[in-house]
N, C-alpha and C. Protein backbone atom coordinates (compact mmCIF):
# COMPACT_ATOMS: atom_id res chain seq x y z
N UNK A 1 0.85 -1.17 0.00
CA UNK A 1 0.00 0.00 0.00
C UNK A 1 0.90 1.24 0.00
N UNK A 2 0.83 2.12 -0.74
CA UNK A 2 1.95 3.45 -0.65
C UNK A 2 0.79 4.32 -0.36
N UNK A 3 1.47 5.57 -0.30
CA UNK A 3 1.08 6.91 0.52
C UNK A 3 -0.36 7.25 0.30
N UNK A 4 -0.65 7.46 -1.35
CA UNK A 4 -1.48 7.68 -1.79
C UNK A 4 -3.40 7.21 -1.26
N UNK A 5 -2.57 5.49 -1.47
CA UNK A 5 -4.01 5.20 -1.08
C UNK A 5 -4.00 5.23 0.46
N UNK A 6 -2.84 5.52 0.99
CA UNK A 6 -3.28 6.01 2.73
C UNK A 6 -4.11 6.76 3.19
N UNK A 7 -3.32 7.78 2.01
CA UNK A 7 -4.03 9.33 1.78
C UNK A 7 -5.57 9.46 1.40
N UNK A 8 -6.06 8.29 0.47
CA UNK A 8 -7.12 8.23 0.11
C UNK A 8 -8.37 7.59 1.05
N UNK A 9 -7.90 6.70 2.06
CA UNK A 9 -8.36 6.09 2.80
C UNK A 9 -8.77 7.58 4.17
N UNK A 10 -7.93 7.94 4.15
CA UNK A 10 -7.32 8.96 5.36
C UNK A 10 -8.62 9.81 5.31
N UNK A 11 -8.77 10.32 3.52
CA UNK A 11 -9.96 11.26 3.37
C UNK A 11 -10.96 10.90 3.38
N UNK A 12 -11.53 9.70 3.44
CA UNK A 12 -12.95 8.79 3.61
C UNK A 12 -13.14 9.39 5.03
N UNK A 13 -11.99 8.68 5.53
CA UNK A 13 -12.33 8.92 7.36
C UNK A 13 -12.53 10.22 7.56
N UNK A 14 -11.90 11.43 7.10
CA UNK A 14 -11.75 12.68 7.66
C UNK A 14 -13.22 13.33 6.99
N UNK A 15 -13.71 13.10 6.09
CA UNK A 15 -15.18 13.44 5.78
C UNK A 15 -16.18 13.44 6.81
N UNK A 16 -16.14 12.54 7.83
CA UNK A 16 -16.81 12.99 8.45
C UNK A 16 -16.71 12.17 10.13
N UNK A 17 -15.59 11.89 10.38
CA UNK A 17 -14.66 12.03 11.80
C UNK A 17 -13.27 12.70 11.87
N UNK A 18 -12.71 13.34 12.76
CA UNK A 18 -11.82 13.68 13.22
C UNK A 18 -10.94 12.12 13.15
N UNK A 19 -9.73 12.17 12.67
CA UNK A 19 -9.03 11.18 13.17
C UNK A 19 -7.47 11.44 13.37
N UNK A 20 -6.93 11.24 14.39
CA UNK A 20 -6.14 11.56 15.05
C UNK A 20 -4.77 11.07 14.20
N UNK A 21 -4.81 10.17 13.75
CA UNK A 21 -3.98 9.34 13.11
C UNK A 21 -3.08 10.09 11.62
N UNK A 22 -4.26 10.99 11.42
CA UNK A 22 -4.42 11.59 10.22
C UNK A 22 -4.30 13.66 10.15
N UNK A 23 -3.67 13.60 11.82
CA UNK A 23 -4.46 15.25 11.45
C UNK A 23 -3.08 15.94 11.00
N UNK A 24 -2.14 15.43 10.29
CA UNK A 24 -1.36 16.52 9.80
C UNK A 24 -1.47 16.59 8.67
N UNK A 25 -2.22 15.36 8.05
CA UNK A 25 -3.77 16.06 6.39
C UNK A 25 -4.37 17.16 6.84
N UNK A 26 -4.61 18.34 5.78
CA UNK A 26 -5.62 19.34 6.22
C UNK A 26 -6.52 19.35 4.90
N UNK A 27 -8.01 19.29 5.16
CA UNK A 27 -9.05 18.88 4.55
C UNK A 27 -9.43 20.48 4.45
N UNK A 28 -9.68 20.90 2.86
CA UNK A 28 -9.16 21.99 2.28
C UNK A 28 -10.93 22.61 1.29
N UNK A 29 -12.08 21.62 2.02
CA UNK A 29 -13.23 21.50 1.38
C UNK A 29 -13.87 20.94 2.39
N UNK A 30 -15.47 21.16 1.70
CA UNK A 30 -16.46 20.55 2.63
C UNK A 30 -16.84 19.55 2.22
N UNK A 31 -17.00 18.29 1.94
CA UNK A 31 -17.51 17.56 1.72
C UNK A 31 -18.58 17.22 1.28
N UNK A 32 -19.66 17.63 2.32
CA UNK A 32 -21.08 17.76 2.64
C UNK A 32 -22.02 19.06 1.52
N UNK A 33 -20.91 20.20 1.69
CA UNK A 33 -22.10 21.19 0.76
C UNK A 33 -22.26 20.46 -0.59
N UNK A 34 -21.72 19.63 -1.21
CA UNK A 34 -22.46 19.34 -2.48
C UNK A 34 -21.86 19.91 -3.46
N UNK A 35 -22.58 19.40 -4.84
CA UNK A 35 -22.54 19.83 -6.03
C UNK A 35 -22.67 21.09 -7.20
N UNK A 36 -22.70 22.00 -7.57
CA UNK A 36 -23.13 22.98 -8.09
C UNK A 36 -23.00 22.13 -9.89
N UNK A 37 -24.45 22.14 -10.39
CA UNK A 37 -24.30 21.63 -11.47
C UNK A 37 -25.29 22.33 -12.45
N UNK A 38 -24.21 22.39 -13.65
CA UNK A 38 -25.17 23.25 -14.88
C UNK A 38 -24.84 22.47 -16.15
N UNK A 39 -25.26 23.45 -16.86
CA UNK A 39 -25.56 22.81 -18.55
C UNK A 39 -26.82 22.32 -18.68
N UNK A 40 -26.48 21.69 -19.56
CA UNK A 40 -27.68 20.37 -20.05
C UNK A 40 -28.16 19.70 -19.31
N UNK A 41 -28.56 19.32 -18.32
CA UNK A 41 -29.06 18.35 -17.57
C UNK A 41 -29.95 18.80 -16.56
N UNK A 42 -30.44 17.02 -16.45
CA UNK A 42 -31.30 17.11 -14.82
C UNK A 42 -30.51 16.43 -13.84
N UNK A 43 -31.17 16.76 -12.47
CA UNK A 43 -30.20 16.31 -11.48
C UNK A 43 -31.20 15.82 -10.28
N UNK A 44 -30.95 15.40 -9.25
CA UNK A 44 -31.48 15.16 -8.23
C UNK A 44 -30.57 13.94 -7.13
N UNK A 45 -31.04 14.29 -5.91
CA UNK A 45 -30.37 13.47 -4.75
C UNK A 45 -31.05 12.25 -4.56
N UNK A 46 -29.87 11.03 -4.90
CA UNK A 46 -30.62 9.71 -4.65
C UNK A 46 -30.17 9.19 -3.38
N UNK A 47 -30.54 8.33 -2.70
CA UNK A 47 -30.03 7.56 -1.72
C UNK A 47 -29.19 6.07 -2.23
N UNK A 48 -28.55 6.10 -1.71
CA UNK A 48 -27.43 4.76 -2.02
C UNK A 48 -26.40 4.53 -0.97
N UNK A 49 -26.70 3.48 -0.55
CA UNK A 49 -26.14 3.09 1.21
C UNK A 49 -24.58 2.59 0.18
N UNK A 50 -24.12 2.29 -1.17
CA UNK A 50 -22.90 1.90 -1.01
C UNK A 50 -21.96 2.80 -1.44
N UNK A 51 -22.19 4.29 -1.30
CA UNK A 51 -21.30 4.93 -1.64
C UNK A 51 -21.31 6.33 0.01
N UNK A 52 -20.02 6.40 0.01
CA UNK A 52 -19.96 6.88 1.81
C UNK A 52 -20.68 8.18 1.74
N UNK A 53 -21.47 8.21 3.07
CA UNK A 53 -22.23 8.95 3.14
C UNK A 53 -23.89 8.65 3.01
N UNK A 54 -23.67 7.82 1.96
CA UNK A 54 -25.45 7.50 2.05
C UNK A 54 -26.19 8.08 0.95
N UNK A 55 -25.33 8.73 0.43
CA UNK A 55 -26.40 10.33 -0.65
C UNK A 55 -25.32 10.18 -1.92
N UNK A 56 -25.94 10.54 -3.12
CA UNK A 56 -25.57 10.62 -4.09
C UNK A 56 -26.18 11.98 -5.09
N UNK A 57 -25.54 12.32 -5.93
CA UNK A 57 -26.66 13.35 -6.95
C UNK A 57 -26.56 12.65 -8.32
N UNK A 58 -27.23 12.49 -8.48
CA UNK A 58 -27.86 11.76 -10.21
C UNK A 58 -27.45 12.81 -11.12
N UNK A 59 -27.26 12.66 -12.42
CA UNK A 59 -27.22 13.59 -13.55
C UNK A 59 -26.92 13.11 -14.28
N UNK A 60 -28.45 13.14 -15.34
CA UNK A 60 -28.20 13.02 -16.83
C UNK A 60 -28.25 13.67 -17.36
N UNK A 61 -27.16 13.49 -18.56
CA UNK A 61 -26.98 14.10 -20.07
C UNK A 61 -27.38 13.98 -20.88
N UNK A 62 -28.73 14.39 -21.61
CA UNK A 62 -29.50 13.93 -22.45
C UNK A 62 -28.86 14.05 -24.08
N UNK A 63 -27.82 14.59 -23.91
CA UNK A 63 -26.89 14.26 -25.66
C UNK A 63 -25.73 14.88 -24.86
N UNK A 64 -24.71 14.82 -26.31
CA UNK A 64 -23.86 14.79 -26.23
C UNK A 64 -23.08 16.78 -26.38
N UNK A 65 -22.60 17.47 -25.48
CA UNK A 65 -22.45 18.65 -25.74
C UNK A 65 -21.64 18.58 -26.85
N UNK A 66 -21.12 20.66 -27.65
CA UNK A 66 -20.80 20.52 -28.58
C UNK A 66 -19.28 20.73 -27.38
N UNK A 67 -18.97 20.56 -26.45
CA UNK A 67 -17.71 20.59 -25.72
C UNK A 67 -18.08 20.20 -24.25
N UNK A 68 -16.82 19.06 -23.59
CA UNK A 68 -17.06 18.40 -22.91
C UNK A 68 -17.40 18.92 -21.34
N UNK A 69 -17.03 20.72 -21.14
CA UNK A 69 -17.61 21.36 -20.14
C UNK A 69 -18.70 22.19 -20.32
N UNK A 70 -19.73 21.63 -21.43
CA UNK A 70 -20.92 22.75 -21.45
C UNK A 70 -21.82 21.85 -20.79
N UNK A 71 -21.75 21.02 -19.93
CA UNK A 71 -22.29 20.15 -18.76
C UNK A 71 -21.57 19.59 -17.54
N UNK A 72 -21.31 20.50 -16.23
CA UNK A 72 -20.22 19.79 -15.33
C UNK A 72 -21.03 20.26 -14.08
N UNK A 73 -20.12 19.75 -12.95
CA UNK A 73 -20.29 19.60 -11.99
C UNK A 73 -19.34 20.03 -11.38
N UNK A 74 -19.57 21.24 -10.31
CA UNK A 74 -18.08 21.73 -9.70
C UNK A 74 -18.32 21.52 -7.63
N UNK A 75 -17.46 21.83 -7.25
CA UNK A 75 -17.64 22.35 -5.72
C UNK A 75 -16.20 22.78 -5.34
N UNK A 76 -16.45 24.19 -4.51
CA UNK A 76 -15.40 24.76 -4.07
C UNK A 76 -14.40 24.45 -3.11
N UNK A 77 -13.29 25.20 -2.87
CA UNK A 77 -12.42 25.02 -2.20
C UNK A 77 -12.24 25.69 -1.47
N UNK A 78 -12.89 25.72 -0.24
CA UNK A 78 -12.73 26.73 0.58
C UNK A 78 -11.72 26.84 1.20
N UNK A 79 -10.39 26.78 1.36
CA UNK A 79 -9.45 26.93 2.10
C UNK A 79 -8.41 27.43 1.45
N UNK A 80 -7.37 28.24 1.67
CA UNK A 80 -6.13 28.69 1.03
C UNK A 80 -5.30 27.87 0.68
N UNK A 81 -4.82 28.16 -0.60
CA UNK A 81 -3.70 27.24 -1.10
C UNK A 81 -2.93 27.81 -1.01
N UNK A 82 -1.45 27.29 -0.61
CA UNK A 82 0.13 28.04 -0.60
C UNK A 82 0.91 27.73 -1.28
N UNK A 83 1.52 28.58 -2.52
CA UNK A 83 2.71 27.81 -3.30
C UNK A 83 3.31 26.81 -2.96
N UNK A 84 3.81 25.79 -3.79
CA UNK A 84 4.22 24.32 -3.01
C UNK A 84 3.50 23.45 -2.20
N UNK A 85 1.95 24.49 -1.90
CA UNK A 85 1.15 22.98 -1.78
C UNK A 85 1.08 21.61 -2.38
N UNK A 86 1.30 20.35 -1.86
CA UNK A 86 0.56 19.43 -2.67
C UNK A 86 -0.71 19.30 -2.55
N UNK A 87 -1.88 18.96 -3.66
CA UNK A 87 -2.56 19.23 -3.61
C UNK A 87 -3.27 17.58 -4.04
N UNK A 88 -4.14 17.20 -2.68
CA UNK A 88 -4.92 15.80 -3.92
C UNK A 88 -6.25 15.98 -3.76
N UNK A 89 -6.91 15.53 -4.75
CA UNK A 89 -8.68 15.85 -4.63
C UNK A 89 -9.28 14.42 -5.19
N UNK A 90 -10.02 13.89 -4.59
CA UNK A 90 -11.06 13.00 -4.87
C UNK A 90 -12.32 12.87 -5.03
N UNK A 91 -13.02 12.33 -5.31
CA UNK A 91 -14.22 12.25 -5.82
C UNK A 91 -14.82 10.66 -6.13
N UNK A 92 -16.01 9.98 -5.28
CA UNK A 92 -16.64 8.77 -5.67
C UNK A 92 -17.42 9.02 -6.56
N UNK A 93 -17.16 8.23 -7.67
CA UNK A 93 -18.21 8.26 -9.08
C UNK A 93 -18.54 7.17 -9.41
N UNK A 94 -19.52 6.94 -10.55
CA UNK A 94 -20.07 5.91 -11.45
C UNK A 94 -21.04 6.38 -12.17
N UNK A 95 -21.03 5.47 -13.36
CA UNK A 95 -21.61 6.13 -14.34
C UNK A 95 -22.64 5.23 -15.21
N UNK A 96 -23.31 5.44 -16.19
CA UNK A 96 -24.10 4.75 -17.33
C UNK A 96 -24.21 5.60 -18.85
N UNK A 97 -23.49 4.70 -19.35
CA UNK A 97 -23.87 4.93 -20.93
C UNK A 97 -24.84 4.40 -21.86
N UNK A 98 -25.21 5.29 -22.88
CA UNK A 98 -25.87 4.44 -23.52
C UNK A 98 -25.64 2.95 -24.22
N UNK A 99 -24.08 2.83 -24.17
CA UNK A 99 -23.98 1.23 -24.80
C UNK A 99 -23.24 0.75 -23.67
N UNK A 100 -23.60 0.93 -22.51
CA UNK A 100 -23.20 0.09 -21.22
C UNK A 100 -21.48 0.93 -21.16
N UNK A 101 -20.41 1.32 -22.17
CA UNK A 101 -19.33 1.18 -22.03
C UNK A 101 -18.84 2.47 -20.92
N UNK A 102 -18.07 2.33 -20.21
CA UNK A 102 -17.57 3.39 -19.37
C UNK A 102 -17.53 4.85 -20.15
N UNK A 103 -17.70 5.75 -18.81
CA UNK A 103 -17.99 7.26 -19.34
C UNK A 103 -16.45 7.65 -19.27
N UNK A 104 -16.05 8.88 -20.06
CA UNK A 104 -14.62 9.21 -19.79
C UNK A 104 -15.52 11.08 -19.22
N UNK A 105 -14.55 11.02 -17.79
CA UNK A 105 -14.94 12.50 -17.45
C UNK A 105 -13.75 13.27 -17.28
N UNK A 106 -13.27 14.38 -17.13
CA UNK A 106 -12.55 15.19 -17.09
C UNK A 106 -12.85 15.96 -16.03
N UNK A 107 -11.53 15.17 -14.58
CA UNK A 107 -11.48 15.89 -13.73
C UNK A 107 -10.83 16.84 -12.93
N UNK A 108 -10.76 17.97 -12.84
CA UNK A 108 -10.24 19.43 -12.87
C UNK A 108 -9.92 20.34 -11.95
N UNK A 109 -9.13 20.75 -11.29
CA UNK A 109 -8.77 22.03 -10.16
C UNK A 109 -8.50 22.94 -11.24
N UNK A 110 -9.60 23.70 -10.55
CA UNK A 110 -9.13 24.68 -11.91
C UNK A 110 -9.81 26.43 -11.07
N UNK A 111 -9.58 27.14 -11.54
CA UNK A 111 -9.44 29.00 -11.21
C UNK A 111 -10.76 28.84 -11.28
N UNK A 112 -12.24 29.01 -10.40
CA UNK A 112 -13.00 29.41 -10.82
C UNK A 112 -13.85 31.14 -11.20
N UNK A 113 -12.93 31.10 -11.93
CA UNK A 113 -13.49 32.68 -13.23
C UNK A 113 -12.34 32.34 -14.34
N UNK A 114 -12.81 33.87 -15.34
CA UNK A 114 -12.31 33.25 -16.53
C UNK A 114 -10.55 33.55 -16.45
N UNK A 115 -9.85 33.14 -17.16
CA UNK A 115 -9.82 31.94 -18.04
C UNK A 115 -9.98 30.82 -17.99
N UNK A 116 -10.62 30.87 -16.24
CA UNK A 116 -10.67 28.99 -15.79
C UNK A 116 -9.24 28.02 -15.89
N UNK A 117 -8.20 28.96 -15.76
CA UNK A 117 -7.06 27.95 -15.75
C UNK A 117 -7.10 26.92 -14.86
N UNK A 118 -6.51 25.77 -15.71
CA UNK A 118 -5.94 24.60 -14.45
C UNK A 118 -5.09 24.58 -13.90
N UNK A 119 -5.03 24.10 -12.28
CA UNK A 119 -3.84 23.94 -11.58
C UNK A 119 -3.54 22.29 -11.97
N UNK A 120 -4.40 21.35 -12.22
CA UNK A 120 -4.14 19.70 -13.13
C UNK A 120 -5.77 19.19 -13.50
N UNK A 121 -5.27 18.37 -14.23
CA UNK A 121 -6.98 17.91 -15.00
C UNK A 121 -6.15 16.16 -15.77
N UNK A 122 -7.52 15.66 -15.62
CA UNK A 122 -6.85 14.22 -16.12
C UNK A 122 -8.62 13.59 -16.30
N UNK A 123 -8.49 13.10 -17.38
CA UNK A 123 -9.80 12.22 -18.31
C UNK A 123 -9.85 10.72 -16.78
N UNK A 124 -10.79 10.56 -16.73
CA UNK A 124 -10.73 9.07 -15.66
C UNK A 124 -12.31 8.67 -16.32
N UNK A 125 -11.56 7.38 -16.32
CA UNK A 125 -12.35 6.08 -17.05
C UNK A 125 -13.36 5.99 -16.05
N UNK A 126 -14.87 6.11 -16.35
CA UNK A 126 -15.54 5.74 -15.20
C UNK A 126 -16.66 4.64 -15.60
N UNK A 127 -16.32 3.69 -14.70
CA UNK A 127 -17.90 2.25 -14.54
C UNK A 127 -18.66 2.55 -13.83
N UNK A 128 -19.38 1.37 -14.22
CA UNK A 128 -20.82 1.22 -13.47
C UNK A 128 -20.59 0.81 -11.83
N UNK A 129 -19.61 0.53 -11.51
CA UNK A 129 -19.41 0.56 -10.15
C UNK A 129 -18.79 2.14 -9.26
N UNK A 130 -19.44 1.90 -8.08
CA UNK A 130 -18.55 3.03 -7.24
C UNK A 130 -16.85 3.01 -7.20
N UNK A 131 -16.15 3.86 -7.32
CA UNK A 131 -14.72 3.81 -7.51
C UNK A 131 -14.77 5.26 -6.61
N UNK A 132 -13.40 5.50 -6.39
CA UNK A 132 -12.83 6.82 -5.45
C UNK A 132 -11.88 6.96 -6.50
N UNK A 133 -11.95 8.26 -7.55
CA UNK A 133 -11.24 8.70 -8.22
C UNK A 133 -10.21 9.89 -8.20
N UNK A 134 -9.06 10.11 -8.39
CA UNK A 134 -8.02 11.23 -7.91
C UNK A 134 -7.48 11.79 -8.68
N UNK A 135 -6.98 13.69 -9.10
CA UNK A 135 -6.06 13.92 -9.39
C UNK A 135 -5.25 14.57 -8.34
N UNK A 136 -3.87 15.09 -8.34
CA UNK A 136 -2.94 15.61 -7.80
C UNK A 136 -2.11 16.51 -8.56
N UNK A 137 -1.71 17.12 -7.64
CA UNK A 137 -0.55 18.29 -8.16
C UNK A 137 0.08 19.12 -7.02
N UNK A 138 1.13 19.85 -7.48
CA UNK A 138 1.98 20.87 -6.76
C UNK A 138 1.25 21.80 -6.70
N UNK A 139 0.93 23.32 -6.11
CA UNK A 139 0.54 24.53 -6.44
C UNK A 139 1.77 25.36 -6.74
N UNK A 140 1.58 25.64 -7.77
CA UNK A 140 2.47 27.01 -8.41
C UNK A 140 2.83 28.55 -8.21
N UNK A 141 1.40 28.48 -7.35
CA UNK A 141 1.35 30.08 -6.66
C UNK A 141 0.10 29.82 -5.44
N UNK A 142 0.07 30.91 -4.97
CA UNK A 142 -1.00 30.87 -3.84
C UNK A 142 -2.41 31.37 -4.56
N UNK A 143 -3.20 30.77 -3.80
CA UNK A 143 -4.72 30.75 -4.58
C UNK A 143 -5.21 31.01 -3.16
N UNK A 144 -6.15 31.81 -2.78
CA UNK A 144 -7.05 32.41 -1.69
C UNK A 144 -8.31 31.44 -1.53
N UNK A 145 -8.99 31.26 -0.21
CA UNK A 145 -10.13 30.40 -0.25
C UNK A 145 -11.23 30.70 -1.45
N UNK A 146 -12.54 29.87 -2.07
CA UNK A 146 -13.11 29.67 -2.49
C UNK A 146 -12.73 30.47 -4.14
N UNK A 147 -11.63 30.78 -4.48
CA UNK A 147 -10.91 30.54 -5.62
C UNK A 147 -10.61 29.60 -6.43
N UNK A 148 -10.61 29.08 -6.00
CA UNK A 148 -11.12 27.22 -6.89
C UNK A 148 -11.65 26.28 -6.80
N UNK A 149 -11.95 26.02 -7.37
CA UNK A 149 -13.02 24.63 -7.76
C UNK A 149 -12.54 23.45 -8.28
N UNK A 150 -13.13 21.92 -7.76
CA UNK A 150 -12.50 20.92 -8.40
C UNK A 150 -14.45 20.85 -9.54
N UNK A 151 -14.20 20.50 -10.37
CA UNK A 151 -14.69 20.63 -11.22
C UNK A 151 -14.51 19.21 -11.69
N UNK A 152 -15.96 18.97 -12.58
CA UNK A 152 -15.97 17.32 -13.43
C UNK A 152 -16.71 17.83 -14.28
N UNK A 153 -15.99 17.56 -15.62
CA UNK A 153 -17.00 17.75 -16.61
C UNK A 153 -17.83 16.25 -17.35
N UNK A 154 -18.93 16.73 -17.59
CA UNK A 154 -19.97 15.51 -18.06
C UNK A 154 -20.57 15.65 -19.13
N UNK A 155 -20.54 16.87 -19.87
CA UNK A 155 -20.93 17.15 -21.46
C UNK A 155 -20.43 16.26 -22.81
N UNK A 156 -19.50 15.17 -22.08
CA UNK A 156 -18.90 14.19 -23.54
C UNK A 156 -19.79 13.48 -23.85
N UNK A 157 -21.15 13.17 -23.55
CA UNK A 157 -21.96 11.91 -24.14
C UNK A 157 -23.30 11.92 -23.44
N UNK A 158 -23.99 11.32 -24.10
CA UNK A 158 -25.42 11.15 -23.38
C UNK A 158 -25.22 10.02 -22.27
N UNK A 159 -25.34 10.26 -20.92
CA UNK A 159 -24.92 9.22 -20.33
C UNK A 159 -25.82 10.28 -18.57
N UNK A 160 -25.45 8.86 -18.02
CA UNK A 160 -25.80 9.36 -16.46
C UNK A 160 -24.62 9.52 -15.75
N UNK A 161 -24.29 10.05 -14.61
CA UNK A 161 -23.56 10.14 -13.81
C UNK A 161 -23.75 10.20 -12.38
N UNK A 162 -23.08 9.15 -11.68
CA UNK A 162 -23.50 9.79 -10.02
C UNK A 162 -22.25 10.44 -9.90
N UNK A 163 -22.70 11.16 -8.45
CA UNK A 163 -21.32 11.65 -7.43
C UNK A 163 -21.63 11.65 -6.88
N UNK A 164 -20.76 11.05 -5.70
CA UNK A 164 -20.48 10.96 -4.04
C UNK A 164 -20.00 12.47 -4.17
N UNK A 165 -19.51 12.26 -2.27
CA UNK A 165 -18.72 13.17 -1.62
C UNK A 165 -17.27 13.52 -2.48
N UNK A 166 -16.75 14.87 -2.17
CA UNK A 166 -15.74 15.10 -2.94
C UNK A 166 -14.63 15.28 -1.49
N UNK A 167 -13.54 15.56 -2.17
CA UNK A 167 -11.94 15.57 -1.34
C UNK A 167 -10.83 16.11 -2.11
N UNK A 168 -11.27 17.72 -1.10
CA UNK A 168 -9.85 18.37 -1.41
C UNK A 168 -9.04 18.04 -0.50
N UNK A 169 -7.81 18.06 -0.24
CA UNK A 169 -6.96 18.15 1.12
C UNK A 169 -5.04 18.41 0.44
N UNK A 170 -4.58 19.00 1.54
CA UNK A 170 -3.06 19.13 1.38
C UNK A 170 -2.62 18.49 2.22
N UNK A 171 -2.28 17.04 1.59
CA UNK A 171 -1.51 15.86 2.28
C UNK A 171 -0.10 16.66 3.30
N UNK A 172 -0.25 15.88 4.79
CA UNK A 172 0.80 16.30 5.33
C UNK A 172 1.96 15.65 5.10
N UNK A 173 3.28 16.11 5.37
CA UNK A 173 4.58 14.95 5.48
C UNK A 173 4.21 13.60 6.06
């Protein structure tokens, strides 16, 4: 097991206990406030005891956008970032396509206003099962609370999407 999935495990727990084991992670988001979702779609909160937490938000894409963020899903970051942060963010997903085959989403820390730059973004293969999905990165400069957003875009295809709880945090030494 290396750091990562420690790290990943670490943020399950810290969603919603204190754990001692873990507190020189600092959890850099809320978990709990949810989704902010636009474009094309409908949405709504389902219940689903196998993804943590209990709650999920549904969203379908009824076609395919003419670009893969004119349908996403963001939530902020409320906490300050400091140059040389490392930075990891997670997110439980799963998905449905129209020919059963996995959705590809594009998931994003990125400036929320324009130009919407990214601090990292990476396509993740998503199934029909629950998975805990991650990107990471360094920070390059300092970013002030609720200045960014991890962001998922869902405009590539007519398809459904859940999301769990999300996970910002700046892994400690």
């Amino acid at each position: 097991m290396n750091r990562r999935d420690i790290l990943m495990g670490a943020m399950c727990a810290l969603a919603f206990t204190a754990v001692p084991a873990f507190a020189e992670d600092k959890l850099i988001n809320d978990p709990s406030s949810g989704w902010q979702v636009y474009g094309q779609q409908t949405n709504k909160r389902v219940k689903d005891a196998a993804v943590q937490g209990g709650y999920a938000i549904e969203i379908k894409i009824p076609a395919k956008g003419a670009n893969p963020w004119d349908s996403a899903a963001q939530t902020d970051v409320s906490g300050d970032i400091k140059k040389g942060d490392k930075i990891l963010a997670a997110v439980w997903l799963k998905a449905k396509t129209e020919d059963g085959a996995p959705a590809h989403l594009n998931m994003r820390l990125q400036i929320n206003s324009a130009p919407y730059t990214s601090l990292t973004e990476s396509t993740q293969t998503v199934g029909a099962d629950w998975q805990l999905y991650s990107i990471e990165t360094v920070a390059t400069q300092d970013y002030n609370k609720k200045t960014v957003v991890l962001a998922v875009h869902l405009g590539g295809a007519k398809q459904t999407v859940y999301m769990g709880p999300a996970f910002v945090l700046i892994p400690g030494e």
